[in-house]
PDB file of N, CA and C in Angstrom:
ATOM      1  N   UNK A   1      91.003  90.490  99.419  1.00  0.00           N
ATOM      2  CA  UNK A   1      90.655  91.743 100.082  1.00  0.00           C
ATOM      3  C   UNK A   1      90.646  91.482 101.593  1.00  0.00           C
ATOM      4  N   UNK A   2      91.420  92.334 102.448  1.00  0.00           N
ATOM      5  CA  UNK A   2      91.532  92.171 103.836  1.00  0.00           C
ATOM      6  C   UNK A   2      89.930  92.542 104.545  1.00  0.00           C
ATOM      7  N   UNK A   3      89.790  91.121 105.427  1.00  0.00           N
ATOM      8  CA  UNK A   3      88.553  91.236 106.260  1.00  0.00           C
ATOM      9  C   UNK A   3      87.903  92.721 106.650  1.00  0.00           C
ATOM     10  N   UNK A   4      88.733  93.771 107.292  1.00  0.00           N
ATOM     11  CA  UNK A   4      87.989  94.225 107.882  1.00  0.00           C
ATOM     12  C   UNK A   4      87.767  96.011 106.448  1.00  0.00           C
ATOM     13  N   UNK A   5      88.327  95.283 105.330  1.00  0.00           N
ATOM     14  CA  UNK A   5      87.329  96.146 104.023  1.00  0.00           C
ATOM     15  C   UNK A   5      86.133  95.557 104.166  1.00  0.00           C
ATOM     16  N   UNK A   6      85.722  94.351 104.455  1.00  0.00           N
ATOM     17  CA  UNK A   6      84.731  93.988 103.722  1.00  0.00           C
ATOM     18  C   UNK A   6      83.651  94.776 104.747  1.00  0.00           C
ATOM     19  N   UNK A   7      83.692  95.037 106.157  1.00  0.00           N
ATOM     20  CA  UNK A   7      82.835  96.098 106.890  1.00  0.00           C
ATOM     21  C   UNK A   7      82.853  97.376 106.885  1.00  0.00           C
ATOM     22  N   UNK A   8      84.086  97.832 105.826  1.00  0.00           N
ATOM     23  CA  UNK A   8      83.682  98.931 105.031  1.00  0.00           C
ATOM     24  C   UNK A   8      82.458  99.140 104.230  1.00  0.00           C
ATOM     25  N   UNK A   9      82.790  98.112 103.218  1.00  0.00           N
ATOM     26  CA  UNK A   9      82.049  98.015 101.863  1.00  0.00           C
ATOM     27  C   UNK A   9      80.361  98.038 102.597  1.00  0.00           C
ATOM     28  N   UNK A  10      80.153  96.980 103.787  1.00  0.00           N
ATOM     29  CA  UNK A  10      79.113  96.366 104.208  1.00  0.00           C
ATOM     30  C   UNK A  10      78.577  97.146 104.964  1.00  0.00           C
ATOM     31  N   UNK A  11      79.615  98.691 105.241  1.00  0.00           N
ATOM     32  CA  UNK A  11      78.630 100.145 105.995  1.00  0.00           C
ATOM     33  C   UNK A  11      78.582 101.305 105.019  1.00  0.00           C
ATOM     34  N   UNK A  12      79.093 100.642 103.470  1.00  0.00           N
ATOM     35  CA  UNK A  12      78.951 101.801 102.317  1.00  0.00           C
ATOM     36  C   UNK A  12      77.321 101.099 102.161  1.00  0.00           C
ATOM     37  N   UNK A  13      76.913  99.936 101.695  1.00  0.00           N
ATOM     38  CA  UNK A  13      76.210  99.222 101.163  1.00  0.00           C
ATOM     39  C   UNK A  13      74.490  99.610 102.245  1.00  0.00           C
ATOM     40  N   UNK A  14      75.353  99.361 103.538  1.00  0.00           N
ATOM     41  CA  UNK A  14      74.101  99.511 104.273  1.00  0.00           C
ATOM     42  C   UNK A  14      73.345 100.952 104.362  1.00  0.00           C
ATOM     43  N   UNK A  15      74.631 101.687 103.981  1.00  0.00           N
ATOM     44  CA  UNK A  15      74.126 103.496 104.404  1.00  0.00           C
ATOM     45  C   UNK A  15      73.346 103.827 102.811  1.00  0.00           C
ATOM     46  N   UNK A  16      73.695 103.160 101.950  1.00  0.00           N
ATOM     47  CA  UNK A  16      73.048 103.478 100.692  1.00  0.00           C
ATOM     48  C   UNK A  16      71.746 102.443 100.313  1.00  0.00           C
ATOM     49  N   UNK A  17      71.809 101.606 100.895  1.00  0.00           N
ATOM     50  CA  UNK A  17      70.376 100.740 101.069  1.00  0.00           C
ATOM     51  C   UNK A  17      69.353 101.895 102.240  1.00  0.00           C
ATOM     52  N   UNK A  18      69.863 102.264 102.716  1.00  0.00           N
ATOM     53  CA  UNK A  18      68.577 102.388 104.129  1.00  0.00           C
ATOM     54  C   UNK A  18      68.287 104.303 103.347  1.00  0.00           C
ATOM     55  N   UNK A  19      67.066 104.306 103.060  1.00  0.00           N
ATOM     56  CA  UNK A  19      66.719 105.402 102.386  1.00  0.00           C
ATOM     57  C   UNK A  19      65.443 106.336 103.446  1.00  0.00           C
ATOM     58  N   UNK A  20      65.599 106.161 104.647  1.00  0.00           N
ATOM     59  CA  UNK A  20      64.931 106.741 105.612  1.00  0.00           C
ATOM     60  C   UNK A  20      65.514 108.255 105.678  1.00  0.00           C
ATOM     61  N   UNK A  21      67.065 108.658 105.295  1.00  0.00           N
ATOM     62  CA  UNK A  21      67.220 110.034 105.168  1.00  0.00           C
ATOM     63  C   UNK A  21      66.572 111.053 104.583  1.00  0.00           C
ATOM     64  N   UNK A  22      66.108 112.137 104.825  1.00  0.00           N
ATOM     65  CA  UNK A  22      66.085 113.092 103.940  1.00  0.00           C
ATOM     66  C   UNK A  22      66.471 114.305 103.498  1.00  0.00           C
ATOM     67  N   UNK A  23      67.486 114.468 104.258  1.00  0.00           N
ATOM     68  CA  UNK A  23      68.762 115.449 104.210  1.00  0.00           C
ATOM     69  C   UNK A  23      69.466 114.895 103.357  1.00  0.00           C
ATOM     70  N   UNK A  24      70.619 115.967 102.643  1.00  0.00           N
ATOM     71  CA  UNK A  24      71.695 114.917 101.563  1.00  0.00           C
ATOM     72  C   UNK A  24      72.585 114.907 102.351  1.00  0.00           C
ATOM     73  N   UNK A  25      73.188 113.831 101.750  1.00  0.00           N
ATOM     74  CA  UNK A  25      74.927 113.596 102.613  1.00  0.00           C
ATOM     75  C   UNK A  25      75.813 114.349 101.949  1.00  0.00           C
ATOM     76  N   UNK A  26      76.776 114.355 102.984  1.00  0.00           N
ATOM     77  CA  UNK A  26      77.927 115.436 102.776  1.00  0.00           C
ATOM     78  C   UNK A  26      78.738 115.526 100.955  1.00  0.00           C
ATOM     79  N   UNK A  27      78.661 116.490 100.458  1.00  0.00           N
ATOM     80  CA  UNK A  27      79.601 116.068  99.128  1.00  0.00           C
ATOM     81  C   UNK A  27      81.335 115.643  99.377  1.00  0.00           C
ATOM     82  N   UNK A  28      81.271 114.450  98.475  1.00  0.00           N
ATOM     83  CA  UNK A  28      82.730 114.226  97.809  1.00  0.00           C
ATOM     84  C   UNK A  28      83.761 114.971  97.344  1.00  0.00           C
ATOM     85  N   UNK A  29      84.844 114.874  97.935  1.00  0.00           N
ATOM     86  CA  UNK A  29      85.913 115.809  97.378  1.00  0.00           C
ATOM     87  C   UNK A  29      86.423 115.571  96.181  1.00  0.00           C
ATOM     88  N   UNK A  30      86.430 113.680  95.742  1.00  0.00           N
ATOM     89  CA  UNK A  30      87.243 113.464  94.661  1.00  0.00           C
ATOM     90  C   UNK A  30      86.254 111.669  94.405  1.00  0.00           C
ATOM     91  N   UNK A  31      86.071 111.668  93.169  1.00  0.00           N
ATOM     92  CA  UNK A  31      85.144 110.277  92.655  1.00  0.00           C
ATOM     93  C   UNK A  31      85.876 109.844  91.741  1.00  0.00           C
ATOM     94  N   UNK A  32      86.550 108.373  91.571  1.00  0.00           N
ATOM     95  CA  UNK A  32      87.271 107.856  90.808  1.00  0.00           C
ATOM     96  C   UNK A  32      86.729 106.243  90.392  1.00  0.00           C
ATOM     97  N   UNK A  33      87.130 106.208  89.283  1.00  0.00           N
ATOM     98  CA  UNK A  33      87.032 104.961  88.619  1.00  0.00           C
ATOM     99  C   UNK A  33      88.507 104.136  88.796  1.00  0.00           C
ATOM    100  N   UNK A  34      88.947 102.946  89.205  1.00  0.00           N
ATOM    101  CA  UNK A  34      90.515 102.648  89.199  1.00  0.00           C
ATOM    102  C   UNK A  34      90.432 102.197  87.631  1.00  0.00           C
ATOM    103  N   UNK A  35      91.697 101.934  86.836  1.00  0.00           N
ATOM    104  CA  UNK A  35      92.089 102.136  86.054  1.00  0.00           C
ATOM    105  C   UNK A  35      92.743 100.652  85.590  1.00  0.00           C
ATOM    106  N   UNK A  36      92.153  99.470  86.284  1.00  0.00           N
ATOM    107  CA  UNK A  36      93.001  97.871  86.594  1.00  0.00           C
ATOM    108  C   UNK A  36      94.503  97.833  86.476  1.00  0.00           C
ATOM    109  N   UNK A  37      95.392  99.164  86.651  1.00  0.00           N
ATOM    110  CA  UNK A  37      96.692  98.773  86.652  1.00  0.00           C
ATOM    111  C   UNK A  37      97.488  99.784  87.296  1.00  0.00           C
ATOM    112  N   UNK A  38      96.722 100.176  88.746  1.00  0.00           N
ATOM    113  CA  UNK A  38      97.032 100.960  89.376  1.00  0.00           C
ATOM    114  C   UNK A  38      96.650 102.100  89.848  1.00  0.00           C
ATOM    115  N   UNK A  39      96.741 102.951  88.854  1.00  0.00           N
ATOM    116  CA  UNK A  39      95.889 104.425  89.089  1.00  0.00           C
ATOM    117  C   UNK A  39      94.511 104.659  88.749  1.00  0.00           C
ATOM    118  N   UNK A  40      94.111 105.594  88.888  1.00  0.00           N
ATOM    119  CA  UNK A  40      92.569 105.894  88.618  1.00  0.00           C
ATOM    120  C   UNK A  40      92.491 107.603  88.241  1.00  0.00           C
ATOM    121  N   UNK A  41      91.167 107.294  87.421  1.00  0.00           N
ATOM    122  CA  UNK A  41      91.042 108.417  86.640  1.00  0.00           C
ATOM    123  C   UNK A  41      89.613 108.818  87.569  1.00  0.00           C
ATOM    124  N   UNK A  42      89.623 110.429  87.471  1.00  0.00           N
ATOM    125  CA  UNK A  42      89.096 110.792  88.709  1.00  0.00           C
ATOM    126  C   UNK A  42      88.296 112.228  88.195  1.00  0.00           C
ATOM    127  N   UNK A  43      87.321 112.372  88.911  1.00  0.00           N
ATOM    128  CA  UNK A  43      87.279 113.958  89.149  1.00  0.00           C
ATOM    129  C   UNK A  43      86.750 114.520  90.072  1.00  0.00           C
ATOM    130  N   UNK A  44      87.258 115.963  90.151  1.00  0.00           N
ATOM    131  CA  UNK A  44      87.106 116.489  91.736  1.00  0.00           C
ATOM    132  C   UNK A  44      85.846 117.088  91.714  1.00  0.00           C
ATOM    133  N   UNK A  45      85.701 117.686  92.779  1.00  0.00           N
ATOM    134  CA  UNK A  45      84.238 118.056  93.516  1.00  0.00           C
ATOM    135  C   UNK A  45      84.041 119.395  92.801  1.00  0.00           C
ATOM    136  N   UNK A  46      84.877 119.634  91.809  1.00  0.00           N
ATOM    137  CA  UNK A  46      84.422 121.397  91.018  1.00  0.00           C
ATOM    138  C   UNK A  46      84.398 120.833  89.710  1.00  0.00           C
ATOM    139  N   UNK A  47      84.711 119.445  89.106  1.00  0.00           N
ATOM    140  CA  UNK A  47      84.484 118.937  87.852  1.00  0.00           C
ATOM    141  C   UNK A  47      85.743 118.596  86.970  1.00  0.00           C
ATOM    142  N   UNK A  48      86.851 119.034  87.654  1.00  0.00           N
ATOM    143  CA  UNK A  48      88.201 118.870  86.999  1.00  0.00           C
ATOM    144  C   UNK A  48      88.208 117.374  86.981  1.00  0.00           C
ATOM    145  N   UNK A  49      88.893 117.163  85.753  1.00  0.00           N
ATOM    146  CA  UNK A  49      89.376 115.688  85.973  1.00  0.00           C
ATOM    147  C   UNK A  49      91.127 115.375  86.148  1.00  0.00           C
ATOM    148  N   UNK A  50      90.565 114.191  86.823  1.00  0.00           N
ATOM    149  CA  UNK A  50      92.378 114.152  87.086  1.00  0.00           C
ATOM    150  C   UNK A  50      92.694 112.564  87.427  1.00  0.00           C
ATOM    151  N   UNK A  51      94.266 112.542  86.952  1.00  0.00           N
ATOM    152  CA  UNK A  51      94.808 111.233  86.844  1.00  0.00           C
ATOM    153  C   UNK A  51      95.468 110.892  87.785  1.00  0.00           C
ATOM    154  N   UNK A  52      95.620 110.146  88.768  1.00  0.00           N
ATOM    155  CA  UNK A  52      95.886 109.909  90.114  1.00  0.00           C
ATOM    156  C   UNK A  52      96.576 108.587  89.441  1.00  0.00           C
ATOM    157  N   UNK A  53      98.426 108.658  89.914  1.00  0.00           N
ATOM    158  CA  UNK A  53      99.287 107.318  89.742  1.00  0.00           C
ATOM    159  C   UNK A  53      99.053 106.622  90.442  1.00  0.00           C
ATOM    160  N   UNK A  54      99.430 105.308  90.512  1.00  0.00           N
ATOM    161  CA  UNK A  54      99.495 104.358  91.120  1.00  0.00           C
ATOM    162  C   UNK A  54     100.177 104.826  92.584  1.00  0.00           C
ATOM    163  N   UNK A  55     100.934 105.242  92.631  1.00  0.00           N
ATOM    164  CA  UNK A  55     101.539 106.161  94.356  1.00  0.00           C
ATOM    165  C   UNK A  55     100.715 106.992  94.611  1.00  0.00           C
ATOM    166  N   UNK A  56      99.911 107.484  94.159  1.00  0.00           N
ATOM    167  CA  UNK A  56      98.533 108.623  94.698  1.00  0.00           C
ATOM    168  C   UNK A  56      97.416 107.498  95.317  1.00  0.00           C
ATOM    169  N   UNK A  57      97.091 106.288  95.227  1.00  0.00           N
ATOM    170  CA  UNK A  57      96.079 105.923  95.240  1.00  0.00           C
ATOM    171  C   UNK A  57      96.477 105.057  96.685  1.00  0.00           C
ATOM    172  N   UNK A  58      98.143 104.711  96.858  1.00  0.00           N
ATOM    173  CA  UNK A  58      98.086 103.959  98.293  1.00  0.00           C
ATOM    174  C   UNK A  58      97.059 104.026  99.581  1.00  0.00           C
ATOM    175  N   UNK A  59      96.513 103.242 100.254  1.00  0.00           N
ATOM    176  CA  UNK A  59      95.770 103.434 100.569  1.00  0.00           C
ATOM    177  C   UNK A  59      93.983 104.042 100.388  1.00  0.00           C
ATOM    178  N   UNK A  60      93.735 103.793  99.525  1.00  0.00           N
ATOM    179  CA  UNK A  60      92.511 104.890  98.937  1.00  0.00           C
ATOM    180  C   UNK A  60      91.384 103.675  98.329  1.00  0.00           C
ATOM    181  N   UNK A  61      90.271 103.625  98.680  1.00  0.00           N
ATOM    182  CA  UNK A  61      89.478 102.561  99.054  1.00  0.00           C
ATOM    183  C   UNK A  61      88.040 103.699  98.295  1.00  0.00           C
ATOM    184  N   UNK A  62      87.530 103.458  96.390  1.00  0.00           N
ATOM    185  CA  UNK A  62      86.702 104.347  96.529  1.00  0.00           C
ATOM    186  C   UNK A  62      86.229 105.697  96.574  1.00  0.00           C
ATOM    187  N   UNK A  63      86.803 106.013  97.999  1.00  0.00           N
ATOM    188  CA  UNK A  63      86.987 107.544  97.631  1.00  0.00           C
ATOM    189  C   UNK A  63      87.812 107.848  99.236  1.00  0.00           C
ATOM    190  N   UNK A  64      87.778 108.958  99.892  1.00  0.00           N
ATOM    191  CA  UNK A  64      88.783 109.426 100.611  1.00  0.00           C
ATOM    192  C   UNK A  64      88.560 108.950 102.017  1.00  0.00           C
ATOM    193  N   UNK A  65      89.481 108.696 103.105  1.00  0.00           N
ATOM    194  CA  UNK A  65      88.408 108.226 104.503  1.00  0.00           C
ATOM    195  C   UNK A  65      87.534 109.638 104.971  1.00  0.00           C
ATOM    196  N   UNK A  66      88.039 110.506 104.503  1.00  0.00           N
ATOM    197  CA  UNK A  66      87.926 111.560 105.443  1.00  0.00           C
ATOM    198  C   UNK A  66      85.925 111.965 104.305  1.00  0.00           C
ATOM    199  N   UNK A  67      86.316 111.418 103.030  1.00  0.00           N
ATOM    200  CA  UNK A  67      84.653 110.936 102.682  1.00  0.00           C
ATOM    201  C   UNK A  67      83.892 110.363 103.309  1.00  0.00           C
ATOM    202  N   UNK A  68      84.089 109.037 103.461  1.00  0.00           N
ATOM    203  CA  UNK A  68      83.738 108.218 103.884  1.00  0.00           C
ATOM    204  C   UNK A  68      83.212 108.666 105.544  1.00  0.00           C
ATOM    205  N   UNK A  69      84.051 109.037 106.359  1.00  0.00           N
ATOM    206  CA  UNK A  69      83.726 109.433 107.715  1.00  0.00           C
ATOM    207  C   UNK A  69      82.647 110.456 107.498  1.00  0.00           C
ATOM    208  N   UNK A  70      82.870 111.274 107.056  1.00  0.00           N
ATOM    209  CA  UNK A  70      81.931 112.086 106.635  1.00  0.00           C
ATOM    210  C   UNK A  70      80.144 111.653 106.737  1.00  0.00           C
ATOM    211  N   UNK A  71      80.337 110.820 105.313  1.00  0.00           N
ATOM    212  CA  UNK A  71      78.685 109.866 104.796  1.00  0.00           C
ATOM    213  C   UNK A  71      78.457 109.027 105.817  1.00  0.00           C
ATOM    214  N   UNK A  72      79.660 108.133 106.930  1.00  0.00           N
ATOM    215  CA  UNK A  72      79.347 107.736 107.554  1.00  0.00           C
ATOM    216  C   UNK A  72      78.380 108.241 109.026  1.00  0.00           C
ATOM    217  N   UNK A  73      78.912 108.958 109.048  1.00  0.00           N
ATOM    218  CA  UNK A  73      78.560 110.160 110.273  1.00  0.00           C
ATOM    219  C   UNK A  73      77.121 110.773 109.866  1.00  0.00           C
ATOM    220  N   UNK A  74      76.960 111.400 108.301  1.00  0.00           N
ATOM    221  CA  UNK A  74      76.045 111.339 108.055  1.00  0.00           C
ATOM    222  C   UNK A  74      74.864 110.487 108.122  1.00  0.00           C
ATOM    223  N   UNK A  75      75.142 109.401 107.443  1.00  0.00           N
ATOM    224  CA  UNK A  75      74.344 108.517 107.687  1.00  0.00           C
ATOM    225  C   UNK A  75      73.465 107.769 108.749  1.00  0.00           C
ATOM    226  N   UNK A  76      74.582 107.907 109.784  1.00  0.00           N
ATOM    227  CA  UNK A  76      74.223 107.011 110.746  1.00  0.00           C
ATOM    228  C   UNK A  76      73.908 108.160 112.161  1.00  0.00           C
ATOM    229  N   UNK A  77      73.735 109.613 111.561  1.00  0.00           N
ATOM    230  CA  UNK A  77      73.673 110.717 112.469  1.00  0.00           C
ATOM    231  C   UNK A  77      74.141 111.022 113.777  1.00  0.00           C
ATOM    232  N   UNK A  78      75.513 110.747 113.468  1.00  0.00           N
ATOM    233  CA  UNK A  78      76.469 111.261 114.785  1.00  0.00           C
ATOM    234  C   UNK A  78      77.738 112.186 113.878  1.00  0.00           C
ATOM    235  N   UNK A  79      78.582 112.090 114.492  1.00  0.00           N
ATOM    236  CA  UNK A  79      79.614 113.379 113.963  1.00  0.00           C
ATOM    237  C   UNK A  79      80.761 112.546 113.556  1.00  0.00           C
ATOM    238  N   UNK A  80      81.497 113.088 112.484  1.00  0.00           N
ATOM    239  CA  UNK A  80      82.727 112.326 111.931  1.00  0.00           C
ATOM    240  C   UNK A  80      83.822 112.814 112.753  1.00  0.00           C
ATOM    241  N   UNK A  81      83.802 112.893 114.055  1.00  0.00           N
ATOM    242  CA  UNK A  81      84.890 112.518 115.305  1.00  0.00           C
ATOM    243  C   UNK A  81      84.731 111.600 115.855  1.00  0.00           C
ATOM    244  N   UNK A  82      83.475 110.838 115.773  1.00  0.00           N
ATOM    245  CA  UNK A  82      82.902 109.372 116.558  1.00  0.00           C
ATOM    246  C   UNK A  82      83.370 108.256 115.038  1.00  0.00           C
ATOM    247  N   UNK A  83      83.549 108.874 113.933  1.00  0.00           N
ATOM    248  CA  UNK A  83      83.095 107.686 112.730  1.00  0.00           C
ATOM    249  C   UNK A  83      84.774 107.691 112.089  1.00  0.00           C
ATOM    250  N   UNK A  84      85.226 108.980 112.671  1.00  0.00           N
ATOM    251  CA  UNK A  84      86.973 108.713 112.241  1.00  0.00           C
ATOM    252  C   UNK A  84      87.539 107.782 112.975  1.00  0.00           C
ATOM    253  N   UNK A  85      87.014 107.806 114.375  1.00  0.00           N
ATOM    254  CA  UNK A  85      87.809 107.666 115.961  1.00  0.00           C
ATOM    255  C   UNK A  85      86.956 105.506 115.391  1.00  0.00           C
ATOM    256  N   UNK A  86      86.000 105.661 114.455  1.00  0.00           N
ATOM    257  CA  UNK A  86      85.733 104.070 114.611  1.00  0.00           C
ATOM    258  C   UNK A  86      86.595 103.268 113.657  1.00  0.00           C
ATOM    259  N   UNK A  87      87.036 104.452 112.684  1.00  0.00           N
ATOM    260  CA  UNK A  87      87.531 104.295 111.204  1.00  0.00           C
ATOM    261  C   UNK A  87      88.905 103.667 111.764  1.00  0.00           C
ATOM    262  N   UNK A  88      89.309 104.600 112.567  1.00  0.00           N
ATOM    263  CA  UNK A  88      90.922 104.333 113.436  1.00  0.00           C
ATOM    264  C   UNK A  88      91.177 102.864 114.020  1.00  0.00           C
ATOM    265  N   UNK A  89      90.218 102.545 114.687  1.00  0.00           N
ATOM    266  CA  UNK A  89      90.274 100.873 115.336  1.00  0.00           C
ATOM    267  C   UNK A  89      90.367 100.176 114.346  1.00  0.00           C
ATOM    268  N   UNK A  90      89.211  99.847 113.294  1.00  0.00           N
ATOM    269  CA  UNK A  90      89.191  99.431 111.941  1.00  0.00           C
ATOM    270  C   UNK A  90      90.581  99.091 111.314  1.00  0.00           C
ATOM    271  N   UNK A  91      91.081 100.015 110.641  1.00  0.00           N
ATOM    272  CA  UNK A  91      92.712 100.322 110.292  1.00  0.00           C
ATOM    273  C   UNK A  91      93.627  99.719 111.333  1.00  0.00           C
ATOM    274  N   UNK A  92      93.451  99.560 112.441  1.00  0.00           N
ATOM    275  CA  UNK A  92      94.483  99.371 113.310  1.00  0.00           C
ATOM    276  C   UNK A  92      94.418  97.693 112.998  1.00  0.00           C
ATOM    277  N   UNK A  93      93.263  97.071 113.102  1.00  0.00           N
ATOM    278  CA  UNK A  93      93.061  95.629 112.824  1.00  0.00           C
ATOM    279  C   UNK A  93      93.710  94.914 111.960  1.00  0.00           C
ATOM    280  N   UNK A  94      93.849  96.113 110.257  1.00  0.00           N
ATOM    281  CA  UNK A  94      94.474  95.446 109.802  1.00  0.00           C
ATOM    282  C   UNK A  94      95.724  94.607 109.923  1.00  0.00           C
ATOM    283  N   UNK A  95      95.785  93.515 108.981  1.00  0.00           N
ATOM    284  CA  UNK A  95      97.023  92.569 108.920  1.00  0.00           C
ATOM    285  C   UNK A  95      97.530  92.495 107.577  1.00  0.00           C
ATOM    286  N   UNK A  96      98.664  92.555 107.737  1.00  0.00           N
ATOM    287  CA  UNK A  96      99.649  92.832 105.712  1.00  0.00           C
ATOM    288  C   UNK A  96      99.404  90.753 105.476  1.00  0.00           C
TER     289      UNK A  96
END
């Protein structure tokens, strides 16, 4: 797993450890289980379920960034234009 997932995982982990909120965080558009051979079986934010191929899931870490920015922003109470715009550097770091 490329380094700079693991400060993903380690600002999913921290925002769901620290229970000082008491507002809820933003809802999920789409929650999936992966499937160990590519795709993942999923369902959306109205209850549909759905099967996402292995080419649907490129890139997709969990659940969506635009989730993620979201809970992040939530979490850490600033706006998901500061937590996309951090999401962006992040991504850029990566190395194949």
């Amino acid at each position: 797993m490329p380094r700079p997932l693991y400060g993903l995982m380690l600002l999913g982990v921290l925002a769901l450890a620290s229970s000082c909120r008491h507002s809820n965080p933003p809802p999920l558009s789409l929650i999936c289980l992966l499937d160990g051979f590519g795709g993942a079986d999923c369902v959306t934010a109205s209850g549909v379920k759905k099967y996402l191929a292995p080419s649907e899931t490129l890139n997709m870490w969990a659940t969506t960034q635009a989730d993620m920015s979201n809970f992040s922003a939530w979490c850490y109470d600033t706006n998901p234009k500061n937590t996309s715009s951090a999401m962006r550097v992040i991504s850029g770091e990566l190395r194949p």
